[in-house]
N, C-alpha and C. Protein backbone atom coordinates (compact mmCIF):
# COMPACT_ATOMS: atom_id res chain seq x y z
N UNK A 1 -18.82 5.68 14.06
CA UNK A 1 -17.85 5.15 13.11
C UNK A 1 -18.48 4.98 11.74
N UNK A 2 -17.86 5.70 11.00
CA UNK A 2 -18.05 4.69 9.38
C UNK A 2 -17.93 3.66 9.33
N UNK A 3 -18.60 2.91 8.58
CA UNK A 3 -18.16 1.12 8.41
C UNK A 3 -18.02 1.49 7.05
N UNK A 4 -17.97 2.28 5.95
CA UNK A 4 -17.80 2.04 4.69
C UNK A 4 -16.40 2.71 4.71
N UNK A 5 -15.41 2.97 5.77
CA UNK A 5 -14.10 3.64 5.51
C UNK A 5 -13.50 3.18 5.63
N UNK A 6 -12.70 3.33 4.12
CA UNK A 6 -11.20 2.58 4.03
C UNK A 6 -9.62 2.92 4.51
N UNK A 7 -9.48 1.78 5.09
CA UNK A 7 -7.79 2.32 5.86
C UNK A 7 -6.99 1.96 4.54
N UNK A 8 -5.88 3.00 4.23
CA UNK A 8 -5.04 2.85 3.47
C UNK A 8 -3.48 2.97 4.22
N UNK A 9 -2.54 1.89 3.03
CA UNK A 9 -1.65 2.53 3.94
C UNK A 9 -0.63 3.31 3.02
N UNK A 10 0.21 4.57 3.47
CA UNK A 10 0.49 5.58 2.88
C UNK A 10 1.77 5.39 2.18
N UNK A 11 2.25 6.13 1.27
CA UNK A 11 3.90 5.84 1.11
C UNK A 11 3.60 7.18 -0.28
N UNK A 12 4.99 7.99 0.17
CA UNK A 12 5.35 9.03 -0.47
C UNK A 12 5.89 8.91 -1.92
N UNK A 13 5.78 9.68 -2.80
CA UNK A 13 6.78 9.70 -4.27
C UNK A 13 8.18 9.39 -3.84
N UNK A 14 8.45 10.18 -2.56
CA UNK A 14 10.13 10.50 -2.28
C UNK A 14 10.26 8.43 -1.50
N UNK A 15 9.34 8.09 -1.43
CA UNK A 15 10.14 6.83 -1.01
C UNK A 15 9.94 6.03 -1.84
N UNK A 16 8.93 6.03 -3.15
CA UNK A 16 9.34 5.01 -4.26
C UNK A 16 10.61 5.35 -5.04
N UNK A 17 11.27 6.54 -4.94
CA UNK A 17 12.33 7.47 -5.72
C UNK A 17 13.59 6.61 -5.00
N UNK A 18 13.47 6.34 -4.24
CA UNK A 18 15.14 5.69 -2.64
C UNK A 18 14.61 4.19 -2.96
N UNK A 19 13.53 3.54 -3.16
CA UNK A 19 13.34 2.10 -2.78
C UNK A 19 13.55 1.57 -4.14
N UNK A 20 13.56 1.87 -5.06
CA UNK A 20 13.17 1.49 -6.51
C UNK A 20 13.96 1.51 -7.56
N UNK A 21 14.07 0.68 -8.44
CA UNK A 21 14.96 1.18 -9.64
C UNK A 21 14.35 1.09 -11.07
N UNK A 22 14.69 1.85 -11.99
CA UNK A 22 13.98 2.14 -13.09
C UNK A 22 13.44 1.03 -13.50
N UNK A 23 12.09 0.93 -13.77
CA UNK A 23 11.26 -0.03 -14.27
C UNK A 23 11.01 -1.22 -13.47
N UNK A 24 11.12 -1.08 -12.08
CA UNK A 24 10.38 -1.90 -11.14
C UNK A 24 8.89 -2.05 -11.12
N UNK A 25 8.19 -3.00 -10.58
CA UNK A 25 6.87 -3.32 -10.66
C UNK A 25 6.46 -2.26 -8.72
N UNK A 26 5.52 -1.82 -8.91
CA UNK A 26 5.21 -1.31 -7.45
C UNK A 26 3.84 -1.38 -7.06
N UNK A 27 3.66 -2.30 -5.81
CA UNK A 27 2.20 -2.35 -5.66
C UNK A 27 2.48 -2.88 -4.48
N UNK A 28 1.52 -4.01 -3.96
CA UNK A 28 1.33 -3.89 -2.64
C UNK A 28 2.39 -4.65 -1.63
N UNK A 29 2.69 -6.02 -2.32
CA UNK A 29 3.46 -7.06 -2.31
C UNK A 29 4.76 -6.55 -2.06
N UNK A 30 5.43 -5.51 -3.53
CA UNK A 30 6.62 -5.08 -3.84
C UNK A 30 7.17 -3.78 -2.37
N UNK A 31 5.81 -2.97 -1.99
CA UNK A 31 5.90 -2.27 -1.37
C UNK A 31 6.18 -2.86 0.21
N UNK A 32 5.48 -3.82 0.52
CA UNK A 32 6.02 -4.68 1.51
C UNK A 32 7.41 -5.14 2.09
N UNK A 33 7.70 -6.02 0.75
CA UNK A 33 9.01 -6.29 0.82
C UNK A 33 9.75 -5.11 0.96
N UNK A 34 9.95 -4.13 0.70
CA UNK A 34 10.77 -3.38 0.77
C UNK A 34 10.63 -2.50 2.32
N UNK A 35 10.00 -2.97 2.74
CA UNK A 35 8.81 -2.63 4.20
C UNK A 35 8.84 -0.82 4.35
N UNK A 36 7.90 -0.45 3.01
CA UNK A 36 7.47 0.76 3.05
C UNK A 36 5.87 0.61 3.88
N UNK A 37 5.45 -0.33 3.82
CA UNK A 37 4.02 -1.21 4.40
C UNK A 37 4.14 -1.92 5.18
N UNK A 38 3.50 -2.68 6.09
CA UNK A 38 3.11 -3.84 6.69
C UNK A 38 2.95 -4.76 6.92
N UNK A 39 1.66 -4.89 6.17
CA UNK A 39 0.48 -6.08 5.32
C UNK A 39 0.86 -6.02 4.01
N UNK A 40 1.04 -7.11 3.22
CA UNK A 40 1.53 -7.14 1.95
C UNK A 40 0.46 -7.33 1.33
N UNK A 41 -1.16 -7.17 1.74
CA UNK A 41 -2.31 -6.96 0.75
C UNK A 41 -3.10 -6.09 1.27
N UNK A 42 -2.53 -4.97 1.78
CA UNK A 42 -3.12 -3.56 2.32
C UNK A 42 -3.33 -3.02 1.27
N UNK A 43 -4.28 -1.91 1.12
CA UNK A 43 -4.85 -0.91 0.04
C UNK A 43 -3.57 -0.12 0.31
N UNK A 44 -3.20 0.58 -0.70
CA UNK A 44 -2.24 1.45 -0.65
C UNK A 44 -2.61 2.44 -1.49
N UNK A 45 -2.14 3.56 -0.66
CA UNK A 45 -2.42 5.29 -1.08
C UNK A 45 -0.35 5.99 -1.28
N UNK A 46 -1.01 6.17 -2.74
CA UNK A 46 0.51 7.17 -2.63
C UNK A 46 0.17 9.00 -2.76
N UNK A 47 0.85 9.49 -1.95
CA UNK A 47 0.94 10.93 -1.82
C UNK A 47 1.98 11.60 -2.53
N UNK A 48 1.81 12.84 -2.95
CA UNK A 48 2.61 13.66 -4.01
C UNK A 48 3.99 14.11 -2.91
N UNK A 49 4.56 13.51 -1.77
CA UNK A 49 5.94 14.37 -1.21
C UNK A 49 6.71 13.98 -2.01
N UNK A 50 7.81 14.83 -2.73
CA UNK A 50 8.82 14.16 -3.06
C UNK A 50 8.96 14.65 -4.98
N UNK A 51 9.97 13.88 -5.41
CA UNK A 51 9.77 14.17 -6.89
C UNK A 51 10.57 12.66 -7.54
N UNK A 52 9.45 12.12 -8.58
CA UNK A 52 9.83 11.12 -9.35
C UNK A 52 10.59 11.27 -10.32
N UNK A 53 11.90 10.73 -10.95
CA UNK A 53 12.42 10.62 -11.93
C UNK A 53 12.28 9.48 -12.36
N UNK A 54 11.97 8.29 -11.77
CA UNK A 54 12.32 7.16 -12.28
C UNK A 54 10.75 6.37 -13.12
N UNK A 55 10.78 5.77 -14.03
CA UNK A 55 9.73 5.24 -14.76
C UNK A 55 9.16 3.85 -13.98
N UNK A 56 8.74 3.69 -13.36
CA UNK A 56 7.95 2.73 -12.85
C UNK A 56 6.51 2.16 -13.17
N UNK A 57 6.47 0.79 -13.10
CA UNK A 57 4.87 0.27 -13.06
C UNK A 57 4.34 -0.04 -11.61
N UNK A 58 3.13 1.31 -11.66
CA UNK A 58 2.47 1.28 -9.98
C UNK A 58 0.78 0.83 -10.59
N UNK A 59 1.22 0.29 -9.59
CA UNK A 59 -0.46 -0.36 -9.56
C UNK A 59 -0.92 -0.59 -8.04
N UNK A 60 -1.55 1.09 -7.65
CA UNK A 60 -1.52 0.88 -6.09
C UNK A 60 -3.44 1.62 -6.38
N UNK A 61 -4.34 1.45 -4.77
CA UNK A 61 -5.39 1.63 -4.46
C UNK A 61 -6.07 3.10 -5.31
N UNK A 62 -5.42 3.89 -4.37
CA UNK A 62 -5.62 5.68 -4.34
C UNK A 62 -4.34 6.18 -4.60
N UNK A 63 -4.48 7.36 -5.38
CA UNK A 63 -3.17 8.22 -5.56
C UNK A 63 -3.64 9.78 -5.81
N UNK A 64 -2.74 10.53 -4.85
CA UNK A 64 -3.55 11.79 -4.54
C UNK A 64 -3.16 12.35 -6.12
N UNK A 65 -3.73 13.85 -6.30
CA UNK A 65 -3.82 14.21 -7.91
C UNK A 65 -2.50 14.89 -8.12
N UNK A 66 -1.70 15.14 -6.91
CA UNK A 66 0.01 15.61 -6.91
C UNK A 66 0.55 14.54 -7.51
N UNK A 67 0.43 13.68 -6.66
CA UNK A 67 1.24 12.05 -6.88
C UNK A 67 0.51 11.88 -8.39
N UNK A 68 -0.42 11.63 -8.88
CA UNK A 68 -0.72 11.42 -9.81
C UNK A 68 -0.12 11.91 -11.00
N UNK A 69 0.23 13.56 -10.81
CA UNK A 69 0.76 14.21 -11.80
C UNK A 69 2.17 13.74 -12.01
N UNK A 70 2.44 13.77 -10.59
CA UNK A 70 4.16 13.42 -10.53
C UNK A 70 4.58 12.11 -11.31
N UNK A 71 3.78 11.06 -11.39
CA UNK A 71 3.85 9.78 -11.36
C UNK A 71 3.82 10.01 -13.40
N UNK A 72 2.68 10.73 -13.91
CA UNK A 72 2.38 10.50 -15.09
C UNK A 72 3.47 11.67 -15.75
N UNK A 73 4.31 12.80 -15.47
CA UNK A 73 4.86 13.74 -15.54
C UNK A 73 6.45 12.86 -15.94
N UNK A 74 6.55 11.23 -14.49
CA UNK A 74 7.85 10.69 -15.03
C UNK A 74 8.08 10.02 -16.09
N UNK A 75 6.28 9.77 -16.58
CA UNK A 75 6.46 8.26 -17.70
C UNK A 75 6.52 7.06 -17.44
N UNK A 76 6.02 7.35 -15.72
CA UNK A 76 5.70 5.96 -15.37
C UNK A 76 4.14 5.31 -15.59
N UNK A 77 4.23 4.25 -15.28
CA UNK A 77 2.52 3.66 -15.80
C UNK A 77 1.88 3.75 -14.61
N UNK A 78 0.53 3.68 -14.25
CA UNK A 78 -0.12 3.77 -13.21
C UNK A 78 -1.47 2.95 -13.51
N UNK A 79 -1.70 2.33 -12.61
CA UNK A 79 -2.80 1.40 -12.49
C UNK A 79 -3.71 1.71 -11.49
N UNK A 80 -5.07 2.23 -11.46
CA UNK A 80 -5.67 2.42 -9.59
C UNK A 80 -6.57 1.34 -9.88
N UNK A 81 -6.27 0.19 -8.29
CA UNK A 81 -6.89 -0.85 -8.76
C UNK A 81 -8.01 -0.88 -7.39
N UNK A 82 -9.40 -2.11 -7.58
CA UNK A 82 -10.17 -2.02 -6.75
C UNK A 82 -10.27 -2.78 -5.38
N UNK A 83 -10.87 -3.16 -4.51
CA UNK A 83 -10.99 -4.03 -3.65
C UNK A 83 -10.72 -5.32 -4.29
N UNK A 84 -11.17 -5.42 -4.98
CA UNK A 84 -12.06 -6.39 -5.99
C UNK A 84 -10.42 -6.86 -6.46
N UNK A 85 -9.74 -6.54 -7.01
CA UNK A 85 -8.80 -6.68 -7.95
C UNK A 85 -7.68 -6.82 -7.40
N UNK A 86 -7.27 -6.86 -6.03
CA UNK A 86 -6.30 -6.92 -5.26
C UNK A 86 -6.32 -8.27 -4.56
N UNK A 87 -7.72 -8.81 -4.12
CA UNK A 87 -8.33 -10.09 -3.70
C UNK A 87 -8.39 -11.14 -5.12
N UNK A 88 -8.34 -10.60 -6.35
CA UNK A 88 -8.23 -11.79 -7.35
C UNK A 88 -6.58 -12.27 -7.70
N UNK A 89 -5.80 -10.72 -7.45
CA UNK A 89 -4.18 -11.11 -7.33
C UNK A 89 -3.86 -12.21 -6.37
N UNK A 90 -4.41 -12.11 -5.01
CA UNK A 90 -3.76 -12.22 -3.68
C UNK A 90 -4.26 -13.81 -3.90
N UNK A 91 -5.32 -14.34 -4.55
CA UNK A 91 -5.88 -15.48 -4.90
C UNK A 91 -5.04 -16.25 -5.89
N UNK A 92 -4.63 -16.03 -7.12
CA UNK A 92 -3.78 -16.40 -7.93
C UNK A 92 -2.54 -16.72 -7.74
């Protein structure tokens, strides 16, 4: 086993596109509630399925370089945040 490997949990472009409305906040909490997730302070990975129109603020773990394009292509904002930075939210 790795001990330095991180479990993420996944969620597509095409399901922030159905869960979301223009200029929603999206991260780990938001992704929860809407129970695209689990754990509402899971690392979260978004993947390029799908196609964004809508402008959103994501502030999630990992984002593959599809999703990435897709994400910066809608004019939405994007944040990749750290271990570190998810544990100072979840604290506050």
């Amino acid at each position: 086993k790795n001990r330095f490997k991180k479990d993420f949990s996944i969620v597509n472009i095409s399901d922030l596109e159905l869960r979301f409305k223009d200029g929603d906040d999206v991260n780990s909490e938001t992704l929860f509630k809407v129970n695209l997730i689990r754990k509402p302070n899971a690392n979260v990975k978004i993947l390029g399925n799908g196609e964004l129109k809508k402008n959103l603020n994501i502030k999630v773990h990992a984002v593959a370089k599809s999703a990435e394009d897709k994400i910066k292509k809608s004019g939405s904002a994007l944040e990749i945040l750290s271990k570190q930075d998810s544990d100072i939210e979840k604290n506050n």
